[in-house]
N, C-alpha and C. Protein backbone atom coordinates (compact mmCIF):
# COMPACT_ATOMS: atom_id res chain seq x y z
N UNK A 1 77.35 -131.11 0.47
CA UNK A 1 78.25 -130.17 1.13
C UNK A 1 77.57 -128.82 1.35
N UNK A 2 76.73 -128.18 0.44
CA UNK A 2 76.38 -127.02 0.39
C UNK A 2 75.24 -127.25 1.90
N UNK A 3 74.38 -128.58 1.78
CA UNK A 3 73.50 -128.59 2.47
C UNK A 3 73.95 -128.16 3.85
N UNK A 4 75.28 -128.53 4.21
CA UNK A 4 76.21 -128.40 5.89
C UNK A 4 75.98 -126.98 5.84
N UNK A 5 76.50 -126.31 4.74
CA UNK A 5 76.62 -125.41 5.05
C UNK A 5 75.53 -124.48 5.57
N UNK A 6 74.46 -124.57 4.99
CA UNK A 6 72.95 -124.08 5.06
C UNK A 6 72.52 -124.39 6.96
N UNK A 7 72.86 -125.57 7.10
CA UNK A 7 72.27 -125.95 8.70
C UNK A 7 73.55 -125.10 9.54
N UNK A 8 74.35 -125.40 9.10
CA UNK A 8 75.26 -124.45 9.96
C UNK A 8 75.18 -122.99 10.17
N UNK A 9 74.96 -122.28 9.20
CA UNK A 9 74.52 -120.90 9.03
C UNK A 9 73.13 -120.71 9.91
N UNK A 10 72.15 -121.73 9.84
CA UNK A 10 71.09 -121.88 10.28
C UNK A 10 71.40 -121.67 12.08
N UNK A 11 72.00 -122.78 12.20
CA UNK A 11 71.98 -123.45 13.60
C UNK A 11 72.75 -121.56 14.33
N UNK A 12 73.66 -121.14 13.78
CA UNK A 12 74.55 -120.18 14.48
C UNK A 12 73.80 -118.83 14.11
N UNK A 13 72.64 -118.63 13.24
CA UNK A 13 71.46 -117.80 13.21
C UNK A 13 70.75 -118.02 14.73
N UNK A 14 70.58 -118.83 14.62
CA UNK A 14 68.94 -119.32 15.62
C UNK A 14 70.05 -118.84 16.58
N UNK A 15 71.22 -119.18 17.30
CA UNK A 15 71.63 -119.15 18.33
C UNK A 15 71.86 -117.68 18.23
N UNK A 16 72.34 -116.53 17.65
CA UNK A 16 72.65 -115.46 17.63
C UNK A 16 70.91 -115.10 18.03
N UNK A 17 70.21 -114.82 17.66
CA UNK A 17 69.02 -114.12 17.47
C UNK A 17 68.50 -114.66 18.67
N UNK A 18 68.40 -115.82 19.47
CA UNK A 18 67.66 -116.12 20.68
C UNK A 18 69.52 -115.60 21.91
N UNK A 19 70.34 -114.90 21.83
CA UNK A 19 71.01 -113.98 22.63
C UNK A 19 71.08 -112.77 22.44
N UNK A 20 70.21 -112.09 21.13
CA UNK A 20 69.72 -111.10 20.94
C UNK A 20 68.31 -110.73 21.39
N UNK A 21 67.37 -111.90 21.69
CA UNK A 21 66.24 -111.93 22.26
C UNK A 21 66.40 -111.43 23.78
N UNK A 22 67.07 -112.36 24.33
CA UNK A 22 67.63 -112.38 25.52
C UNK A 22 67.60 -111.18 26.04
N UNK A 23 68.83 -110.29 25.64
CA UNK A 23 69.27 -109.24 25.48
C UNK A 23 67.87 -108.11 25.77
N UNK A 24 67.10 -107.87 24.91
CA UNK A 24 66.10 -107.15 24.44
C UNK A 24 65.23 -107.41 25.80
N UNK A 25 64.46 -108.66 25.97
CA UNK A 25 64.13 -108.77 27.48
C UNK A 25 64.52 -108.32 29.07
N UNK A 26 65.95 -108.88 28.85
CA UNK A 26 66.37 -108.04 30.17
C UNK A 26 66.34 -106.49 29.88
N UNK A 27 66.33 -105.72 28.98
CA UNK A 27 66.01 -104.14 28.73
C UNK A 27 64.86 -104.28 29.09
N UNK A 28 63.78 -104.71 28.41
CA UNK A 28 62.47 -104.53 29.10
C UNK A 28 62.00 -104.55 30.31
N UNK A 29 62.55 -105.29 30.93
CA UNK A 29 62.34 -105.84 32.46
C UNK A 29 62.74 -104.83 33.35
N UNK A 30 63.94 -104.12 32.99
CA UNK A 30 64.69 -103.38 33.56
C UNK A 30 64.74 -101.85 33.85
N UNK A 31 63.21 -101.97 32.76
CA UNK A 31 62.90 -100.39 32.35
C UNK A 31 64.25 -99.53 31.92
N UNK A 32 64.94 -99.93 30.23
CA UNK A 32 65.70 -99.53 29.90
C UNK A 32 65.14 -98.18 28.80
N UNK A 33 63.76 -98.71 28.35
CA UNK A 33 63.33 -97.84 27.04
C UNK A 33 63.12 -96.45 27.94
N UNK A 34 63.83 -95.21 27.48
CA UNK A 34 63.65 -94.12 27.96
C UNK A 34 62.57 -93.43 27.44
N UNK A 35 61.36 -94.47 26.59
CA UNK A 35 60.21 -93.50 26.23
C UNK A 35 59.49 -94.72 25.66
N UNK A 36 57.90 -94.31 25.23
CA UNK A 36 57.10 -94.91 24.41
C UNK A 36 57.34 -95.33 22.94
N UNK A 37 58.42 -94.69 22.12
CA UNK A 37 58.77 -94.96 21.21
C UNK A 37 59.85 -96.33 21.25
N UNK A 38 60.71 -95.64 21.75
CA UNK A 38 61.72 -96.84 22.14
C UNK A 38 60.94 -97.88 22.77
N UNK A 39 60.58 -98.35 23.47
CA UNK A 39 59.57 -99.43 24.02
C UNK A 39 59.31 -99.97 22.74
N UNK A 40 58.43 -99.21 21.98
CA UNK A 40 57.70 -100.10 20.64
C UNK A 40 58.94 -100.56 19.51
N UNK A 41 59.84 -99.61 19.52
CA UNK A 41 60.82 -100.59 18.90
C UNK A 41 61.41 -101.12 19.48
N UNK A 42 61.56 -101.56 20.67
CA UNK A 42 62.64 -103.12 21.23
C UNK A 42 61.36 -104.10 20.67
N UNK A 43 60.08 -103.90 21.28
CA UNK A 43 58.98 -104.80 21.24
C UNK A 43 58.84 -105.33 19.61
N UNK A 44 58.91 -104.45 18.46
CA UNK A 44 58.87 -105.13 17.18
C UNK A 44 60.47 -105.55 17.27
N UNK A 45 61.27 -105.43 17.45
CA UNK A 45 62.27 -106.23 17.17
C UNK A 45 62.42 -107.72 18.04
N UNK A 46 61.54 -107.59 19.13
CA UNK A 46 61.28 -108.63 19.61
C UNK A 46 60.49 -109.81 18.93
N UNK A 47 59.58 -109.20 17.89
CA UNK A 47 58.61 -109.75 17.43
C UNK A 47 59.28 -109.93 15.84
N UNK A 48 60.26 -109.74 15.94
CA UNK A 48 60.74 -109.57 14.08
C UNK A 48 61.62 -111.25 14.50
N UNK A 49 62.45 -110.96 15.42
CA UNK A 49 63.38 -112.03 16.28
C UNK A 49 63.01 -113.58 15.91
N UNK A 50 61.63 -113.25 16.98
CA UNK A 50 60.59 -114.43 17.19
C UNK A 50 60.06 -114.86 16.02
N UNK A 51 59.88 -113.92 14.94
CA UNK A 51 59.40 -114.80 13.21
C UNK A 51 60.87 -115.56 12.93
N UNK A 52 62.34 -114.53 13.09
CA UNK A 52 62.94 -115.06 12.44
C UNK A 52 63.21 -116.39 12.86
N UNK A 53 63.51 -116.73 14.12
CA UNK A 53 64.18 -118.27 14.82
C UNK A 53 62.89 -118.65 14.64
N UNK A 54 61.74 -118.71 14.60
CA UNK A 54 60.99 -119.69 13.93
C UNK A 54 60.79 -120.22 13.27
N UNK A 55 61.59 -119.28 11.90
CA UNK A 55 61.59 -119.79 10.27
C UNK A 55 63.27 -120.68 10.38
N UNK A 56 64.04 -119.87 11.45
CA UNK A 56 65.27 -121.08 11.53
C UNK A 56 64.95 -122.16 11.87
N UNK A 57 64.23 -122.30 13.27
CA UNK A 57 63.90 -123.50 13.91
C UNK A 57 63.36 -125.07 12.42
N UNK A 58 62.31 -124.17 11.82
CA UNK A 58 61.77 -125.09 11.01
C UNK A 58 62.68 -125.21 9.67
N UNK A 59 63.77 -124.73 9.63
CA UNK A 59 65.06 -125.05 8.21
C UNK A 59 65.13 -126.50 9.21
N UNK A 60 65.98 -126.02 10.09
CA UNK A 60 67.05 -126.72 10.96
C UNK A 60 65.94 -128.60 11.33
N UNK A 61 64.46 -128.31 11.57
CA UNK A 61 63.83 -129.34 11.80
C UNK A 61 63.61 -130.54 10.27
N UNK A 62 64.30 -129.25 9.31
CA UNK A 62 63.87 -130.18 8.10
C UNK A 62 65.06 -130.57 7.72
N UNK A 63 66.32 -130.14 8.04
CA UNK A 63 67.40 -130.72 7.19
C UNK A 63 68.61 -131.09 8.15
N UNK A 64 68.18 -131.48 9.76
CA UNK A 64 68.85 -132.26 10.79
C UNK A 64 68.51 -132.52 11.12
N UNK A 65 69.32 -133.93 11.77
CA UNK A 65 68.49 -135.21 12.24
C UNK A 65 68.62 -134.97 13.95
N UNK A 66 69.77 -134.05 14.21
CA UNK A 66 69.52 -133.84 15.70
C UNK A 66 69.44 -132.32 16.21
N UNK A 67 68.20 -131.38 15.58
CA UNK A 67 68.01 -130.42 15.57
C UNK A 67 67.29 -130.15 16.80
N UNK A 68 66.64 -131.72 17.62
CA UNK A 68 65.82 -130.98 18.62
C UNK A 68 67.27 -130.36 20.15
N UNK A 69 68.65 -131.20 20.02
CA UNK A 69 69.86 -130.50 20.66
C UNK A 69 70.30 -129.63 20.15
N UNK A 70 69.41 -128.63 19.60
CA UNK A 70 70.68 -127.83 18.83
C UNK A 70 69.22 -126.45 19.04
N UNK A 71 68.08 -126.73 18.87
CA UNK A 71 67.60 -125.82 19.37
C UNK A 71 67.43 -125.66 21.00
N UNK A 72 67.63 -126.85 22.09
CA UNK A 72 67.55 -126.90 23.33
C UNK A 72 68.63 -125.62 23.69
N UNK A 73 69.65 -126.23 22.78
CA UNK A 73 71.14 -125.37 23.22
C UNK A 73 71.14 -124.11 23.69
């Protein structure tokens, strides 16, 4: 039971943080950062993002059996 709970928390991580990615990109694109500072922090939070759903991706690859639909999602 606890284990559900863990992939679930997981699965609705990964999905929050890749529409927070999202998010952060279209600012970039859009020339939202009103300076060089701001720029470098969307960019490490971009890069903090990308460690984190990676370390989700690989929970979620080890403890579901249909994780490759759930990261497509």
């Amino acid at each position: 039971f606890l284990k559900m709970d863990v992939v679930t928390y997981a699965e609705h991580m990964y999905k929050v943080l890749g529409e927070r990615e999202e998010q952060l990109k279209d600012a970039l694109a859009n020339d939202v950062p009103k300076d060089w500072e701001q720029y470098k922090m969307m960019v490490g939070e971009i890069r903090g993002i990308a460690f984190a759903r990676m370390e989700f991706k690989a929970l979620l690859e080890k403890n579901t059996d249909d994780a490759e639909d759930i990261i497509r999602s």
